[in-house]
C-alpha atoms as a PDB file:
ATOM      1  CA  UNK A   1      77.641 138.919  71.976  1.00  0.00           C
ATOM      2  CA  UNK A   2      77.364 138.619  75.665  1.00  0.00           C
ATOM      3  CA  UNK A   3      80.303 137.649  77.865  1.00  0.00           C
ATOM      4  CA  UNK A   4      79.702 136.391  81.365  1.00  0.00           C
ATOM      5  CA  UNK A   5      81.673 133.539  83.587  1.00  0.00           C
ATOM      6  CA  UNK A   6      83.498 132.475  87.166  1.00  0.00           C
ATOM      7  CA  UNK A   7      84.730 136.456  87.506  1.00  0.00           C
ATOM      8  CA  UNK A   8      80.633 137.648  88.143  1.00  0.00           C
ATOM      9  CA  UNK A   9      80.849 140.163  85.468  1.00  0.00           C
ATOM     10  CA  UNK A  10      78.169 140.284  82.191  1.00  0.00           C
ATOM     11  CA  UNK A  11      79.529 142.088  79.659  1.00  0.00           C
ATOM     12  CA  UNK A  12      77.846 142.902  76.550  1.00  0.00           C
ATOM     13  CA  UNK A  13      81.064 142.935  73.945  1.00  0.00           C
ATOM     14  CA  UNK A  14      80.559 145.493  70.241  1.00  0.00           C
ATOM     15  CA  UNK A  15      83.177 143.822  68.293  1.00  0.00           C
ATOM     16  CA  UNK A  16      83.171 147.331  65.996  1.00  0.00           C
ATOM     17  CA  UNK A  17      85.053 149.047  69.487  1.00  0.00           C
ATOM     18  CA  UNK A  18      86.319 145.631  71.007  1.00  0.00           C
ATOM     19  CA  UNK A  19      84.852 147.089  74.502  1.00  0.00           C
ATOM     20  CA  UNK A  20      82.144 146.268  76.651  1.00  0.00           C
ATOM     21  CA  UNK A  21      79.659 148.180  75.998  1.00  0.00           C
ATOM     22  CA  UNK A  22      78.365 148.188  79.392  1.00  0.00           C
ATOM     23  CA  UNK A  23      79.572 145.632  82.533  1.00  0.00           C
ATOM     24  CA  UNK A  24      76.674 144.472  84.463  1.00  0.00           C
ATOM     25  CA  UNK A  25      78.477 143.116  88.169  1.00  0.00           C
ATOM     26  CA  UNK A  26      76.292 140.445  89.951  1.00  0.00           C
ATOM     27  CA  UNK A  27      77.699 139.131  93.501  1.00  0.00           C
ATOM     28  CA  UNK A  28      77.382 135.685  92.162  1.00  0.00           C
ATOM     29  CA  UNK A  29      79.271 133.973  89.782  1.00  0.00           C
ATOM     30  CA  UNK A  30      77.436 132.984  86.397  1.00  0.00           C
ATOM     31  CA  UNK A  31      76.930 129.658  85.492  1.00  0.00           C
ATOM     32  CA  UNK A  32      74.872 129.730  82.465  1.00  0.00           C
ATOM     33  CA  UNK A  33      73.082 132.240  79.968  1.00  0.00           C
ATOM     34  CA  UNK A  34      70.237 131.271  77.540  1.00  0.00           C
ATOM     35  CA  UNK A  35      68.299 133.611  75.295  1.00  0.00           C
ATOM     36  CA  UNK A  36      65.693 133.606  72.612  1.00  0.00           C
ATOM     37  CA  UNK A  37      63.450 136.881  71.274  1.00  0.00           C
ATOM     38  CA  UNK A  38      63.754 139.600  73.520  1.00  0.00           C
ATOM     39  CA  UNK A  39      64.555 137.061  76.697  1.00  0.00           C
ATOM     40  CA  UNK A  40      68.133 137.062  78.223  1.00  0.00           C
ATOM     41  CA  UNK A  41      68.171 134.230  81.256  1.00  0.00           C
ATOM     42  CA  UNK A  42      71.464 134.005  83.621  1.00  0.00           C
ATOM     43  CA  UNK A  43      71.916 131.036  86.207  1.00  0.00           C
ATOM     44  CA  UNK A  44      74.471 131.767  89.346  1.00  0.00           C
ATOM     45  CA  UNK A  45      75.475 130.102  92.534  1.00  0.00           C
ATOM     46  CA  UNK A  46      73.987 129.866  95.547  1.00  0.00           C
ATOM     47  CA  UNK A  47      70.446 129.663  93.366  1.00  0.00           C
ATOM     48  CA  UNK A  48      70.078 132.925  92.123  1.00  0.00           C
ATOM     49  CA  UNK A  49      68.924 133.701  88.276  1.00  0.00           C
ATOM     50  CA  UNK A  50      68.369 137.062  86.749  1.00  0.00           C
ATOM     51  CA  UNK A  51      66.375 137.589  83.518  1.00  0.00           C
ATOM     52  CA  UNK A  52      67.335 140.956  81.073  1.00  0.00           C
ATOM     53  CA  UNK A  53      64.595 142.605  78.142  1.00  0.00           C
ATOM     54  CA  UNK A  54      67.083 142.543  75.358  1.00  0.00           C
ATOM     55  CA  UNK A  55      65.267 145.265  73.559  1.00  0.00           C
ATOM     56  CA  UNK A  56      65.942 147.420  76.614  1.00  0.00           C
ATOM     57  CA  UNK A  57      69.751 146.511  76.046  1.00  0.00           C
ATOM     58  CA  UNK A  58      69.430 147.895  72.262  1.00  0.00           C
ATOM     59  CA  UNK A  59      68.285 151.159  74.344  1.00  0.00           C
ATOM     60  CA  UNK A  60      71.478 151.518  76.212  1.00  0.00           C
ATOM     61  CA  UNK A  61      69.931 149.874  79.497  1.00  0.00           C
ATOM     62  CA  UNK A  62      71.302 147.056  80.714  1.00  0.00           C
ATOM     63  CA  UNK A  63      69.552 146.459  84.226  1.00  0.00           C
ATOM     64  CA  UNK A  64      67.625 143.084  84.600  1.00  0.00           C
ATOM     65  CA  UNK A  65      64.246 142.903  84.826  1.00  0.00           C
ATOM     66  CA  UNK A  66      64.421 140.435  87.794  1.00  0.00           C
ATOM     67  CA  UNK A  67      66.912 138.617  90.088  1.00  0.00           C
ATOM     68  CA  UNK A  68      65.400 135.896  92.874  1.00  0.00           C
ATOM     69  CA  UNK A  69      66.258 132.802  94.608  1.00  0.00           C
ATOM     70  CA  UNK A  70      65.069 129.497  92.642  1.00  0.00           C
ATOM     71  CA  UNK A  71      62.821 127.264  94.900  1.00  0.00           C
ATOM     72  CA  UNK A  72      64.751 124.522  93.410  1.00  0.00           C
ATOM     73  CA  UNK A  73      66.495 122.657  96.549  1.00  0.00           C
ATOM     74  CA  UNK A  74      69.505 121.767  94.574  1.00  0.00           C
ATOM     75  CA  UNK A  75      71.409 124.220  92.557  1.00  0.00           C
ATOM     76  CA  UNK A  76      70.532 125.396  89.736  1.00  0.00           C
ATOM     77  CA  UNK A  77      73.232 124.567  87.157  1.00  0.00           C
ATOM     78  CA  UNK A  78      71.407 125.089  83.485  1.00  0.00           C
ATOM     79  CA  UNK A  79      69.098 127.980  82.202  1.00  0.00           C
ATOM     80  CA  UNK A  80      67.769 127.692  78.992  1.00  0.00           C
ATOM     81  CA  UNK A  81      64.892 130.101  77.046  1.00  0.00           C
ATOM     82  CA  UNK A  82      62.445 128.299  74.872  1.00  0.00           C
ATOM     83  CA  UNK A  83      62.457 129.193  71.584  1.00  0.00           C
ATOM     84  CA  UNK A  84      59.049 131.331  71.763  1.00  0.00           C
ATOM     85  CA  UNK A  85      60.547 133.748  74.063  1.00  0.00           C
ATOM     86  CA  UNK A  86      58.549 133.246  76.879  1.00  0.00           C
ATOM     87  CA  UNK A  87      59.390 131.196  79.346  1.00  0.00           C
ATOM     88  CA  UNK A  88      62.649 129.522  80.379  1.00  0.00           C
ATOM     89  CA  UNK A  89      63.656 125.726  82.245  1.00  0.00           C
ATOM     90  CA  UNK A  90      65.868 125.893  85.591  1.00  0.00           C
ATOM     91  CA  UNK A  91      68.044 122.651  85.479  1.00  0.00           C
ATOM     92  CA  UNK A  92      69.327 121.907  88.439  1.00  0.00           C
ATOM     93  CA  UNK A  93      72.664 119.687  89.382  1.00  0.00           C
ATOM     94  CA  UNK A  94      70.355 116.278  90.437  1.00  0.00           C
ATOM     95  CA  UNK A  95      67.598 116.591  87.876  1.00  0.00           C
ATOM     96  CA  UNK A  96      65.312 118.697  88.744  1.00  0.00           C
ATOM     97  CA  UNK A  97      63.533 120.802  85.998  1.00  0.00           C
ATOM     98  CA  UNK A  98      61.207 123.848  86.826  1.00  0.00           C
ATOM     99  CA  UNK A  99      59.412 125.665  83.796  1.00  0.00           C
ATOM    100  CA  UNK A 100      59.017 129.463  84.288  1.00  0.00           C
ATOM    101  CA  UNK A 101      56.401 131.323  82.443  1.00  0.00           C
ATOM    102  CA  UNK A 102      56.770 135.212  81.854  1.00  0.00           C
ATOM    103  CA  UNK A 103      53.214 137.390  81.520  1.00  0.00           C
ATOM    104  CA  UNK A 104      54.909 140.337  81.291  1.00  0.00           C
ATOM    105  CA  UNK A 105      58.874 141.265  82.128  1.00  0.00           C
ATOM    106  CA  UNK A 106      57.438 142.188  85.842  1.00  0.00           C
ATOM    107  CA  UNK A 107      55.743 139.558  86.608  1.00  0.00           C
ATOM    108  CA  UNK A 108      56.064 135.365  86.740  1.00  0.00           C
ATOM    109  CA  UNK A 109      53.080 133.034  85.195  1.00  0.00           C
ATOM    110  CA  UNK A 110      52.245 129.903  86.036  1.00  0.00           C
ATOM    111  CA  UNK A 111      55.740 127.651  87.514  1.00  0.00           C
ATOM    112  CA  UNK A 112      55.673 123.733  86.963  1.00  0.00           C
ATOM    113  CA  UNK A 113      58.365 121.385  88.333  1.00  0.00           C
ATOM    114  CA  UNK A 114      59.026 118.040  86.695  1.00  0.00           C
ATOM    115  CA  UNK A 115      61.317 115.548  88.904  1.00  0.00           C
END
């Protein structure tokens, strides 16, 4: 299980030690976390999202692959990872959808934004 909220902290918990196993501290706080396969998505204020390789996690490496600013004008307030693993929707607080595609975990596909 991963823990992450208002106090900008991501903490993957192992309930055998009831620790984090690592604490990942982002300067924003975290809004919303989404994952599916090997695809770990985190929205935060002021825009920002962050995307994590879970299998790297398994390795002991718990770095994200990515963090950027959303193009997105409003802010983002929902991330959620498609079941195939992927690609990922930005929701953002007035409606606004944007569909991210991910080639590889360094580099975006194609992006799409529905209003």
């Amino acid at each position: 299980m991963i823990s992450g909220g208002l106090d900008r902290a991501l903490k993957p918990l192992d309930f055998r030690s009831q620790n984090p196993v690592k604490i990942y501290q982002f300067y924003n706080k975290i809004y919303s976390m989404s994952y599916a396969k090997n695809l770990f998505v985190v929205s935060m204020s002021e825009n920002s999202m962050a995307y994590f390789d879970l299998d790297k996690l398994r390795q002991g490496l718990f770095e994200p692959e990515l963090i950027y600013f959303s193009k997105i004008k409003s802010y983002i307030k929902k991330a959620l990872v498609l079941n195939q693993g992927n690609c990922y929707l930005e929701g953002s607080s007035k409606g606004r959808i944007a569909v991210k595609y991910i080639n590889s975990y360094s580099k975006f596909g194609e992006l799409y934004f529905i209003k």
